[in-house]
PDB file of N, CA and C in Angstrom:
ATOM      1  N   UNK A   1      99.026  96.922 149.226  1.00  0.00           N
ATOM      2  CA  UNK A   1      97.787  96.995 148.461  1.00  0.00           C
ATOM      3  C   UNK A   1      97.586  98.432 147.987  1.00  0.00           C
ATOM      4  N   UNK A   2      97.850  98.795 146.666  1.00  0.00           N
ATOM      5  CA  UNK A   2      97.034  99.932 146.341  1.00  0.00           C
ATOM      6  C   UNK A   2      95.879 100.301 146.764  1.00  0.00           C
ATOM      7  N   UNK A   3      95.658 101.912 146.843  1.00  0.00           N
ATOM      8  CA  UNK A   3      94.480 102.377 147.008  1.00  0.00           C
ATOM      9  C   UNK A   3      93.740 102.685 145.818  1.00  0.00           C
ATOM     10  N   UNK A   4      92.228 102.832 146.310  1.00  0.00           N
ATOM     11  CA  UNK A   4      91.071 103.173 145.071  1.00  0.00           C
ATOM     12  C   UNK A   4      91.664 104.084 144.664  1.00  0.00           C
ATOM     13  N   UNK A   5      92.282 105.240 144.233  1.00  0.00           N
ATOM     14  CA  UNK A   5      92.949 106.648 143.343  1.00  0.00           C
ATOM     15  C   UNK A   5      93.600 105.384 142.367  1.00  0.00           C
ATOM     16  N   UNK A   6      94.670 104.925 142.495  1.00  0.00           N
ATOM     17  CA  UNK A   6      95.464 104.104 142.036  1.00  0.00           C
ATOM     18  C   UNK A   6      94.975 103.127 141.237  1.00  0.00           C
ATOM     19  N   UNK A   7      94.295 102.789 141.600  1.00  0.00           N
ATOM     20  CA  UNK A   7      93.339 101.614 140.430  1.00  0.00           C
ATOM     21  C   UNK A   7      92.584 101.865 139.730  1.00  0.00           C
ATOM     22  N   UNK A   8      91.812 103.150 140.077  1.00  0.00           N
ATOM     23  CA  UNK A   8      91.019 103.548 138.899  1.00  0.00           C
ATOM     24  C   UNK A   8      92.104 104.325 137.868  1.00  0.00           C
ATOM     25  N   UNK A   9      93.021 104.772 138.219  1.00  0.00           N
ATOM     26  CA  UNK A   9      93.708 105.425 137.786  1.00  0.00           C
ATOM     27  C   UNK A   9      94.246 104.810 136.533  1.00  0.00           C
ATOM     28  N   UNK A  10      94.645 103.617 136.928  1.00  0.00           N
ATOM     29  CA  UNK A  10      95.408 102.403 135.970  1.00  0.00           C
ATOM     30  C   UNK A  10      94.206 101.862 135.361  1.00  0.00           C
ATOM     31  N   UNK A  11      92.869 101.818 135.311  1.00  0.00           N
ATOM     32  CA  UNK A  11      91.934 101.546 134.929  1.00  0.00           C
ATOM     33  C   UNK A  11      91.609 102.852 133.321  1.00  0.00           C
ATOM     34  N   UNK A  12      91.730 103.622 133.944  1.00  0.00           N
ATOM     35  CA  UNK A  12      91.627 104.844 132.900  1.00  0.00           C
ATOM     36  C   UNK A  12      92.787 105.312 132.138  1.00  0.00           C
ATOM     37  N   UNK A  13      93.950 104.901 132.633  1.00  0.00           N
ATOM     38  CA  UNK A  13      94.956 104.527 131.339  1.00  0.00           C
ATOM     39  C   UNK A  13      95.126 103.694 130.538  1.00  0.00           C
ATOM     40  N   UNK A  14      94.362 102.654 130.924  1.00  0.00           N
ATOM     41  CA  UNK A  14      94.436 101.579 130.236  1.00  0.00           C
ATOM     42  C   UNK A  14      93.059 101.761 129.441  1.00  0.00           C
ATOM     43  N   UNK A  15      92.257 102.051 129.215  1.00  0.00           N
ATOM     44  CA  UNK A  15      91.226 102.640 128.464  1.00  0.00           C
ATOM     45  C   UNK A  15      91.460 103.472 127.380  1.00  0.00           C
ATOM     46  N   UNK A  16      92.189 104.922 127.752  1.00  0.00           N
ATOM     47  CA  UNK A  16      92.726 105.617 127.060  1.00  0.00           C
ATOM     48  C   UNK A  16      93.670 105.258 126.244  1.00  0.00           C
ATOM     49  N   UNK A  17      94.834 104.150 126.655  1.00  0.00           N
ATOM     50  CA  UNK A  17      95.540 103.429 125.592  1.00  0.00           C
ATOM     51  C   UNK A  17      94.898 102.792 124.472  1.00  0.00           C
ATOM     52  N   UNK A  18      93.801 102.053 124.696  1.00  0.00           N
ATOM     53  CA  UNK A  18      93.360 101.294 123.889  1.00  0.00           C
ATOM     54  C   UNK A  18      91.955 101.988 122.623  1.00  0.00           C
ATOM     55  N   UNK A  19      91.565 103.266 123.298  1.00  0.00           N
ATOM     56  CA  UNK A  19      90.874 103.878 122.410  1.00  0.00           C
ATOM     57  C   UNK A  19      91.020 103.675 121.028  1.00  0.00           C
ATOM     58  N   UNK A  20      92.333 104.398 120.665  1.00  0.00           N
ATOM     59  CA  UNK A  20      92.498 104.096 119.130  1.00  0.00           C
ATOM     60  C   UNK A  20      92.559 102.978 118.416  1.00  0.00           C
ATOM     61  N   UNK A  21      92.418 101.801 119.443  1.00  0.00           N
ATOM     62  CA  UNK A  21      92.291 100.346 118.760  1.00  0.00           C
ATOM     63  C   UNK A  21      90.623 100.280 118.683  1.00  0.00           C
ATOM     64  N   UNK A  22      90.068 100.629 119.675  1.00  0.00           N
ATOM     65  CA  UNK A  22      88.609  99.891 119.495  1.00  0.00           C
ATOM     66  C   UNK A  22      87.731 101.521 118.926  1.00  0.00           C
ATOM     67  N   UNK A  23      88.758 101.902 117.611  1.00  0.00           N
ATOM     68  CA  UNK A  23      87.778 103.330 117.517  1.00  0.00           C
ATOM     69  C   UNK A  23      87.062 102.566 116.108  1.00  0.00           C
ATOM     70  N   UNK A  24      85.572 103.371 115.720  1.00  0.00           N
ATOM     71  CA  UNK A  24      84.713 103.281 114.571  1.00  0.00           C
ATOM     72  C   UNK A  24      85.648 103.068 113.552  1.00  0.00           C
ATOM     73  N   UNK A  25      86.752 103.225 112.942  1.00  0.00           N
ATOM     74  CA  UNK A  25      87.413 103.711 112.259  1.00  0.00           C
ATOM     75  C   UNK A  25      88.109 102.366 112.053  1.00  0.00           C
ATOM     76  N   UNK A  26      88.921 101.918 112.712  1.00  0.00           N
ATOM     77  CA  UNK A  26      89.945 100.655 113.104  1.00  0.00           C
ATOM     78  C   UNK A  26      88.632  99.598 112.495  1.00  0.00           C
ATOM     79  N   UNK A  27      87.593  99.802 113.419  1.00  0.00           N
ATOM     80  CA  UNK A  27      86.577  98.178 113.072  1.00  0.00           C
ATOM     81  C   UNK A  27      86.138  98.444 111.686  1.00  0.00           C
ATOM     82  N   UNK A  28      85.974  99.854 111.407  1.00  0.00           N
ATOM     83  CA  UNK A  28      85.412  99.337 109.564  1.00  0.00           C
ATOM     84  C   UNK A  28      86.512  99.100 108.514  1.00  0.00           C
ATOM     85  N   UNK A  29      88.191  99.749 109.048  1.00  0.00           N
ATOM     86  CA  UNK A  29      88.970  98.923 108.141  1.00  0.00           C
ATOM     87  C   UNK A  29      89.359  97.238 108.461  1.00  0.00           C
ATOM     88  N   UNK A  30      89.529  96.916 109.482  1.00  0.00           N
ATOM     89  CA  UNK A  30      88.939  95.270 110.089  1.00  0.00           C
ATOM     90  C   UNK A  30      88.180  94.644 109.138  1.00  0.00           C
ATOM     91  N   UNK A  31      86.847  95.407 109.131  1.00  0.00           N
ATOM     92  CA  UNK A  31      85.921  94.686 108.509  1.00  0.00           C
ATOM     93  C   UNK A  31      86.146  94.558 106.899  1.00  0.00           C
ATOM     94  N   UNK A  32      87.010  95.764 106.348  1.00  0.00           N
ATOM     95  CA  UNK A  32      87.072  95.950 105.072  1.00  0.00           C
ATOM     96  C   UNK A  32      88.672  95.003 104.681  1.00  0.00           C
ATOM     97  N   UNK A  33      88.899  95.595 105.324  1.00  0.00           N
ATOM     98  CA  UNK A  33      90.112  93.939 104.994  1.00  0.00           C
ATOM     99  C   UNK A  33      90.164  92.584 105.231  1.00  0.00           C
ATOM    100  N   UNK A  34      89.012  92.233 106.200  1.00  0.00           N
ATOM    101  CA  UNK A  34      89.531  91.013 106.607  1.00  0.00           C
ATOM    102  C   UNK A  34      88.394  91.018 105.135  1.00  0.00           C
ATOM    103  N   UNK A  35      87.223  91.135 104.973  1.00  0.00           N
ATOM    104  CA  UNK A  35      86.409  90.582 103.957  1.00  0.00           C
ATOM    105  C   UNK A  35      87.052  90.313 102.339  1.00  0.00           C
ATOM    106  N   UNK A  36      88.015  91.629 102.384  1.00  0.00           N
ATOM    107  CA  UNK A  36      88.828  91.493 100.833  1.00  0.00           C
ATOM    108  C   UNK A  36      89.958  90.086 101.222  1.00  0.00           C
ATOM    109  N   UNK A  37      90.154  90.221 102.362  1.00  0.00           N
ATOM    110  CA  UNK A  37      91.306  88.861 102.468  1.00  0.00           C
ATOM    111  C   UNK A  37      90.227  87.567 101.888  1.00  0.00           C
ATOM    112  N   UNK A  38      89.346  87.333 102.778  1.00  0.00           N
ATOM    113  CA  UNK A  38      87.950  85.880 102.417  1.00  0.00           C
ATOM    114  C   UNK A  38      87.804  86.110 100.891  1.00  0.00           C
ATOM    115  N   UNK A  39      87.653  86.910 100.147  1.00  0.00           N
ATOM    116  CA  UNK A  39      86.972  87.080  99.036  1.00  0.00           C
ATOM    117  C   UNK A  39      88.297  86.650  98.527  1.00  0.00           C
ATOM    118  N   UNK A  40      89.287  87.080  98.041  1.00  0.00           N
ATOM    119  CA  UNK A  40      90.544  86.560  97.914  1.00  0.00           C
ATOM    120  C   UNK A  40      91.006  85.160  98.028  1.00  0.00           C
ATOM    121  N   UNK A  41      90.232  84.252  98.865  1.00  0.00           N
ATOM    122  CA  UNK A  41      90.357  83.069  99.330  1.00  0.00           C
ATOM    123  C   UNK A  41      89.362  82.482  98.282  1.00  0.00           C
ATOM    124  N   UNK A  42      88.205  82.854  98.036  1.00  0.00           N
ATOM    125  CA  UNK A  42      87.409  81.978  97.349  1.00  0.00           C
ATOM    126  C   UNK A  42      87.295  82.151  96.317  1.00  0.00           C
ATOM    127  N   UNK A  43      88.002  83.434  95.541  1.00  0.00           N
ATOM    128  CA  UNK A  43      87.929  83.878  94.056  1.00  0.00           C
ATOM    129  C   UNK A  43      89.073  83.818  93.506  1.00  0.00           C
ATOM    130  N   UNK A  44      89.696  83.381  92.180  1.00  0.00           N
ATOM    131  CA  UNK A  44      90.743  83.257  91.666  1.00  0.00           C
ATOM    132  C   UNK A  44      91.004  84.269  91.338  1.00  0.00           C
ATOM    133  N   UNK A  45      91.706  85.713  91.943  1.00  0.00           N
ATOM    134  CA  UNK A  45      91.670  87.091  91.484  1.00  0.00           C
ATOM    135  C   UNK A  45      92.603  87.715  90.539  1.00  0.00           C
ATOM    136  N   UNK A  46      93.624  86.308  89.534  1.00  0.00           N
ATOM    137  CA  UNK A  46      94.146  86.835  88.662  1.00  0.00           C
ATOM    138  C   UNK A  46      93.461  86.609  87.322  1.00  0.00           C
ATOM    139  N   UNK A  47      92.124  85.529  87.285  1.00  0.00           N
ATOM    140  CA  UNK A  47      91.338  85.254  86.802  1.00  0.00           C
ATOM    141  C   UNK A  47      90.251  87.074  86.682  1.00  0.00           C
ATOM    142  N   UNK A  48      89.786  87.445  88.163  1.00  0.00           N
ATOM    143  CA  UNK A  48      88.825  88.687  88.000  1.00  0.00           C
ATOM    144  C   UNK A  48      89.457  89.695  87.493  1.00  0.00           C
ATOM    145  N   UNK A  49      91.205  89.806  87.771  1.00  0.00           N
ATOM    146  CA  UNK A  49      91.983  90.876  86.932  1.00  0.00           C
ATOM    147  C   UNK A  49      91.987  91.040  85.406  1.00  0.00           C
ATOM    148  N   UNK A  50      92.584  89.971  84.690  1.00  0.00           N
ATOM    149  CA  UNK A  50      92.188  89.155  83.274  1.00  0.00           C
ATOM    150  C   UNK A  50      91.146  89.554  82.735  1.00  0.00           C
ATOM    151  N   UNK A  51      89.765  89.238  82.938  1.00  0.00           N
ATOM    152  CA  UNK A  51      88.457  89.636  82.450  1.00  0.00           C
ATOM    153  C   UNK A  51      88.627  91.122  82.689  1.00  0.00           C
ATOM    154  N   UNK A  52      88.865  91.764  84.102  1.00  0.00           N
ATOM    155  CA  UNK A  52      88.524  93.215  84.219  1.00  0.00           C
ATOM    156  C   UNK A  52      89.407  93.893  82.994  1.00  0.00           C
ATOM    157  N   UNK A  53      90.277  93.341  82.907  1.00  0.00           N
ATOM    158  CA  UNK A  53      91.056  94.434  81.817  1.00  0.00           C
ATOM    159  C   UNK A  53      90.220  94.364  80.122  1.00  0.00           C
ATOM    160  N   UNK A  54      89.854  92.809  80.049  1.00  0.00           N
ATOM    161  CA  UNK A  54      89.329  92.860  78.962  1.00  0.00           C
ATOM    162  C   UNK A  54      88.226  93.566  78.508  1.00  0.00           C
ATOM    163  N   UNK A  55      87.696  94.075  79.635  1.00  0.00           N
ATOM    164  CA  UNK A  55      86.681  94.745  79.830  1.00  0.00           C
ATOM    165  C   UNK A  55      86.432  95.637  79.666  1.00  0.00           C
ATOM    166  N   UNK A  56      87.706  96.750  80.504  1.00  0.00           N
ATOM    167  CA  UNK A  56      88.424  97.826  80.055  1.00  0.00           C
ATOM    168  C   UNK A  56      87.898  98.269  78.601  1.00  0.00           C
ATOM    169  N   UNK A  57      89.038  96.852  77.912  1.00  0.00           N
ATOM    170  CA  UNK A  57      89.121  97.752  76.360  1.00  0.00           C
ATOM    171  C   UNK A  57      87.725  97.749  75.625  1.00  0.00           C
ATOM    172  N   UNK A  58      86.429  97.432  76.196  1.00  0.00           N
ATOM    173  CA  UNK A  58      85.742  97.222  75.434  1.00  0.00           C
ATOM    174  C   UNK A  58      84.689  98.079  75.793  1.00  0.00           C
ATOM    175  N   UNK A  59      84.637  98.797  77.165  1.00  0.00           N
ATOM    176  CA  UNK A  59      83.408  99.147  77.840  1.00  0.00           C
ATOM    177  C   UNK A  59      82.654  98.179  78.736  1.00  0.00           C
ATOM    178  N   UNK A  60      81.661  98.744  79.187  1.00  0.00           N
ATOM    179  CA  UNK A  60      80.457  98.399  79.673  1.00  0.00           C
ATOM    180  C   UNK A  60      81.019  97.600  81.175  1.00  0.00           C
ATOM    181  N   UNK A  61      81.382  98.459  81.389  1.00  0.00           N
ATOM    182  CA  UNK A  61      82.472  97.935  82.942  1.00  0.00           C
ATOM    183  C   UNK A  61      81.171  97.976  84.029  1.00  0.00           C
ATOM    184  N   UNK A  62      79.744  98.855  83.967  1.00  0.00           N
ATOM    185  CA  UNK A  62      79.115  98.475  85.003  1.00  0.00           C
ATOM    186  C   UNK A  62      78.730  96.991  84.694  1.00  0.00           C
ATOM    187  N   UNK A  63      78.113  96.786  83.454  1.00  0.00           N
ATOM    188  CA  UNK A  63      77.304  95.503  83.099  1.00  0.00           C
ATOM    189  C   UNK A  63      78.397  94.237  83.768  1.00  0.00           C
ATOM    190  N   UNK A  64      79.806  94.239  83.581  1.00  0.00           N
ATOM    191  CA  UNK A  64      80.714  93.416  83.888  1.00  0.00           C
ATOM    192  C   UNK A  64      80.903  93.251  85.701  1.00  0.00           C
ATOM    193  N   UNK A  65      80.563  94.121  86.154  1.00  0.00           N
ATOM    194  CA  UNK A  65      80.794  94.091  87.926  1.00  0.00           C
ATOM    195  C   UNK A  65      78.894  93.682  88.155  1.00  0.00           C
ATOM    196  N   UNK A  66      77.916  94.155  87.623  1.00  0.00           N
ATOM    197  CA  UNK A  66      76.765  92.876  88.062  1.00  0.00           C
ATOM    198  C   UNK A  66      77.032  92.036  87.830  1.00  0.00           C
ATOM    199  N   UNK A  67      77.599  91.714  86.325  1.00  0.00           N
ATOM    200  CA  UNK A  67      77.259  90.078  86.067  1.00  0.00           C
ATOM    201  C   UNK A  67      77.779  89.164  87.119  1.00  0.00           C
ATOM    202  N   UNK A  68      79.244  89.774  87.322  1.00  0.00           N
ATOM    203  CA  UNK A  68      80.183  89.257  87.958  1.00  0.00           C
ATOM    204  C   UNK A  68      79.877  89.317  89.697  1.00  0.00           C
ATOM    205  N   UNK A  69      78.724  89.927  90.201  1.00  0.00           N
ATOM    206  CA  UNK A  69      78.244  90.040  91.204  1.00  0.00           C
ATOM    207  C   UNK A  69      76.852  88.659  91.466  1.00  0.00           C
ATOM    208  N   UNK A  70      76.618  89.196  90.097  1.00  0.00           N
ATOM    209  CA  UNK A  70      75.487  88.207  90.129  1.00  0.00           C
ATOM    210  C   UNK A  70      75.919  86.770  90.168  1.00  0.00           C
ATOM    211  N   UNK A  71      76.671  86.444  89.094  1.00  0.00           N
ATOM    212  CA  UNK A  71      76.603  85.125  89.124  1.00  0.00           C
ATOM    213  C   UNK A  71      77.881  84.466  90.181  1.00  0.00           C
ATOM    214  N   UNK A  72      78.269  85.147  91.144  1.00  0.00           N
ATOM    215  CA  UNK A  72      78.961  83.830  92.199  1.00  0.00           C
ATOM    216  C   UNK A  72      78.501  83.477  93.331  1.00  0.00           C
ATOM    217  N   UNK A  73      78.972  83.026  94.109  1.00  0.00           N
ATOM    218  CA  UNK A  73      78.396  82.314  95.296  1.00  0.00           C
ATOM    219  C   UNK A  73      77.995  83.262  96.124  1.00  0.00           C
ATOM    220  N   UNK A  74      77.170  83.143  97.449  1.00  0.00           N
ATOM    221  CA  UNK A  74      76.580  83.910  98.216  1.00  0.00           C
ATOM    222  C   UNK A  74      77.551  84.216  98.749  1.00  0.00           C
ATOM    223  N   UNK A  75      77.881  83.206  99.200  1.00  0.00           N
ATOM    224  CA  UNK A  75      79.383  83.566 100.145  1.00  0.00           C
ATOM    225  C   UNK A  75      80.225  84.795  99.666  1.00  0.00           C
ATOM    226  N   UNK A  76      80.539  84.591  98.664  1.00  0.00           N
ATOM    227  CA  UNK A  76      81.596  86.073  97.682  1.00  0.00           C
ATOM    228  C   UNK A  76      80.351  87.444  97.851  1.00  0.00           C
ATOM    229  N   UNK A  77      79.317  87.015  97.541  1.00  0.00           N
ATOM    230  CA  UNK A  77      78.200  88.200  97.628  1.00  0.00           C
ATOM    231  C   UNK A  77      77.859  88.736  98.795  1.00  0.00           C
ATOM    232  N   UNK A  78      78.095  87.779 100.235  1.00  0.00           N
ATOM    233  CA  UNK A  78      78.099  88.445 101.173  1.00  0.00           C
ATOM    234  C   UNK A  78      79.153  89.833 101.618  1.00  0.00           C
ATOM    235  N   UNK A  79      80.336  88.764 101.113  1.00  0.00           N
ATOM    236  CA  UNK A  79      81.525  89.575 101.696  1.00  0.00           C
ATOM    237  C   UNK A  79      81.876  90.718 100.638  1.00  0.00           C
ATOM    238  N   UNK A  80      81.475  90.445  99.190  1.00  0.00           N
ATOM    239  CA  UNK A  80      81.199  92.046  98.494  1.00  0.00           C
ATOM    240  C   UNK A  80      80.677  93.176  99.394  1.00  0.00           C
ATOM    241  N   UNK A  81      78.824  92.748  99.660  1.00  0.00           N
ATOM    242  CA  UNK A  81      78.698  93.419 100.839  1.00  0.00           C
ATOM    243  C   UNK A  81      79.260  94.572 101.693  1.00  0.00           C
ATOM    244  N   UNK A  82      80.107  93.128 102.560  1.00  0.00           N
ATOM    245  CA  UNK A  82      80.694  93.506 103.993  1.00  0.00           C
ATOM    246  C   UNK A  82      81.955  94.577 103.558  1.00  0.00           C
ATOM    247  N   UNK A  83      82.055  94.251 102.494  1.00  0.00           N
ATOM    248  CA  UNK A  83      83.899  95.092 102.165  1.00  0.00           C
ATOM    249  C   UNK A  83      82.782  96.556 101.571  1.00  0.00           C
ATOM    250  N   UNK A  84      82.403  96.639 100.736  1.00  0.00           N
ATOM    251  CA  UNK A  84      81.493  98.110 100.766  1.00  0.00           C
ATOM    252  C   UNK A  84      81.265  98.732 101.234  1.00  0.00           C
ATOM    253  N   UNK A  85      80.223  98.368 102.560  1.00  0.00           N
ATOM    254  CA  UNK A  85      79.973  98.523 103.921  1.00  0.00           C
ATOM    255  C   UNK A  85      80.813  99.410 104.658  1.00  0.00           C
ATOM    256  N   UNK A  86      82.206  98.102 104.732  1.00  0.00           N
ATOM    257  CA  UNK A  86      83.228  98.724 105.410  1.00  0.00           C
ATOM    258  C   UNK A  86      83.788  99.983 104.723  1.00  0.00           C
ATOM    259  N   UNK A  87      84.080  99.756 103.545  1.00  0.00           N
ATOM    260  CA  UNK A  87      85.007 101.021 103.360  1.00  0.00           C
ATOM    261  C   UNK A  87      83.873 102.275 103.152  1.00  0.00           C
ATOM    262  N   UNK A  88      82.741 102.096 103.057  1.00  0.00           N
ATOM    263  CA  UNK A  88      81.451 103.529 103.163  1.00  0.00           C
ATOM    264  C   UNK A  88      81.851 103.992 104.386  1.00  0.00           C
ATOM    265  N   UNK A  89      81.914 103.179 105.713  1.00  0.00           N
ATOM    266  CA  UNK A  89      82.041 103.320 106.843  1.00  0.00           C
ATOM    267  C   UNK A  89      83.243 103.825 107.446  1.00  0.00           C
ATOM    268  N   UNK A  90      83.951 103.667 106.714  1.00  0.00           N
ATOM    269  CA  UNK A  90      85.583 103.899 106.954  1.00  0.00           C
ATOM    270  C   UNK A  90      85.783 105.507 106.252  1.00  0.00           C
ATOM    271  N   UNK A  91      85.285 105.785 105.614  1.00  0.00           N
ATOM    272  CA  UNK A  91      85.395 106.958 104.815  1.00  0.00           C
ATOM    273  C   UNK A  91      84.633 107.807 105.611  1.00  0.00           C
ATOM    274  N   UNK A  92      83.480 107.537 105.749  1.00  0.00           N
ATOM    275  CA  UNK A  92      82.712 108.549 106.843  1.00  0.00           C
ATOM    276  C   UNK A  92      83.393 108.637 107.406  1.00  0.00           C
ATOM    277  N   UNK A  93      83.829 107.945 108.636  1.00  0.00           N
ATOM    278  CA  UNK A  93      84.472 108.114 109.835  1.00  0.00           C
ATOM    279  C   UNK A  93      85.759 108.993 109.263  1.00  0.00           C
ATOM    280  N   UNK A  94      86.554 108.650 108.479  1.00  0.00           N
ATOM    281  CA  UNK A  94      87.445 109.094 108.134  1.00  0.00           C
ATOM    282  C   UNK A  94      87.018 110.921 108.102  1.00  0.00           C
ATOM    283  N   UNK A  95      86.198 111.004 107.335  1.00  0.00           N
ATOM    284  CA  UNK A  95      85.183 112.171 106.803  1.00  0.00           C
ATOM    285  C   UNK A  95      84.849 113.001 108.320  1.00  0.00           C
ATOM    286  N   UNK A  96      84.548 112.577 109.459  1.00  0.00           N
ATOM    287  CA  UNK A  96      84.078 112.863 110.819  1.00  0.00           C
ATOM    288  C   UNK A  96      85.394 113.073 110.948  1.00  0.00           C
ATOM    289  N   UNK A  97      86.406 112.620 111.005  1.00  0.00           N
ATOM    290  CA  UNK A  97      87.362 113.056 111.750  1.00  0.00           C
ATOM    291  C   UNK A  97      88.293 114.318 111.329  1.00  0.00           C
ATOM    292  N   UNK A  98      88.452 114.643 109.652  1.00  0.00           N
ATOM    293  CA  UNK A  98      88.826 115.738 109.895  1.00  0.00           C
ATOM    294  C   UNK A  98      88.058 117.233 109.906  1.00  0.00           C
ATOM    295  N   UNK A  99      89.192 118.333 110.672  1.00  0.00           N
ATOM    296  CA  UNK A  99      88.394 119.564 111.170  1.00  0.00           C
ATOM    297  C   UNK A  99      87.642 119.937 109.652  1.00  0.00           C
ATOM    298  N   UNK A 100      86.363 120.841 110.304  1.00  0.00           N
ATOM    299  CA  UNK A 100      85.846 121.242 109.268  1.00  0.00           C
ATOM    300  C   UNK A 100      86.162 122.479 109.109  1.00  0.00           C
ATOM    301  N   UNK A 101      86.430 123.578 108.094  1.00  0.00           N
ATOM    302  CA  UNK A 101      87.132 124.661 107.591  1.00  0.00           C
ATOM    303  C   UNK A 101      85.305 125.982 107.796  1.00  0.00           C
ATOM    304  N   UNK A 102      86.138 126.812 108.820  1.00  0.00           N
ATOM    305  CA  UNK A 102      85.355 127.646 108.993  1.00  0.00           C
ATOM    306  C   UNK A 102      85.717 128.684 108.318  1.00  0.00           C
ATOM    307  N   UNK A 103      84.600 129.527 107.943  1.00  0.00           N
ATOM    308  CA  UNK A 103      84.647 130.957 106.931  1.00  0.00           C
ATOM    309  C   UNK A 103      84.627 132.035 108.155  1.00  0.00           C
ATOM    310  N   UNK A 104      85.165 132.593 108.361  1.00  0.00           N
ATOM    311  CA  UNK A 104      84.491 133.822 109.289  1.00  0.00           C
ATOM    312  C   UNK A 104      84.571 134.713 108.968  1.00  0.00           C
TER     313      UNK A 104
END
């Protein structure tokens, strides 16, 4: 039977292994991919490519991402959302993590 040193020990490596899986960072790209995967599922996206280009040549590319916000299902509007969300969140974090540049 191991002793208490020993188990906590293996307790706190096994913690420390898994940090970089359960960091802020990991869950908002999670969140930002799995939502672009769903949205992908319910939107015909060579169809949203098609229009976006036509769009392109013409302008008015914000008016084209409301409309196109506006008029689909909640479901797609949620996970617009959630993928935003995520990658705001992902960038911060991203943003937190590197050093910041001191003047001295």
């Amino acid at each position: 039977m191991p002793n208490t040193h020993t188990i906590v020990m293996r307790r706190v490596h096994r913690m420390h292994a898994l940090r970089p899986i359960v960091s802020n960072a990991m869950i908002a790209a999670l969140l930002s991919l799995g939502s672009l995967y769903f949205i992908g599922r319910e939107v015909w996206v060579a169809h949203v490519i098609t229009n976006f280009t036509n769009v392109l040549a013409h302008g008015n590319v914000l008016q084209f991402i409301l409309a196109a916000f506006l008029n689909t299902r909640s479901v797609v509007q949620l996970l617009t959302i959630a993928t935003l969300v995520g990658v705001l969140w992902l960038f911060r974090e991203l943003a937190r993590s590197v050093p910041t540049l001191r003047l001295a």
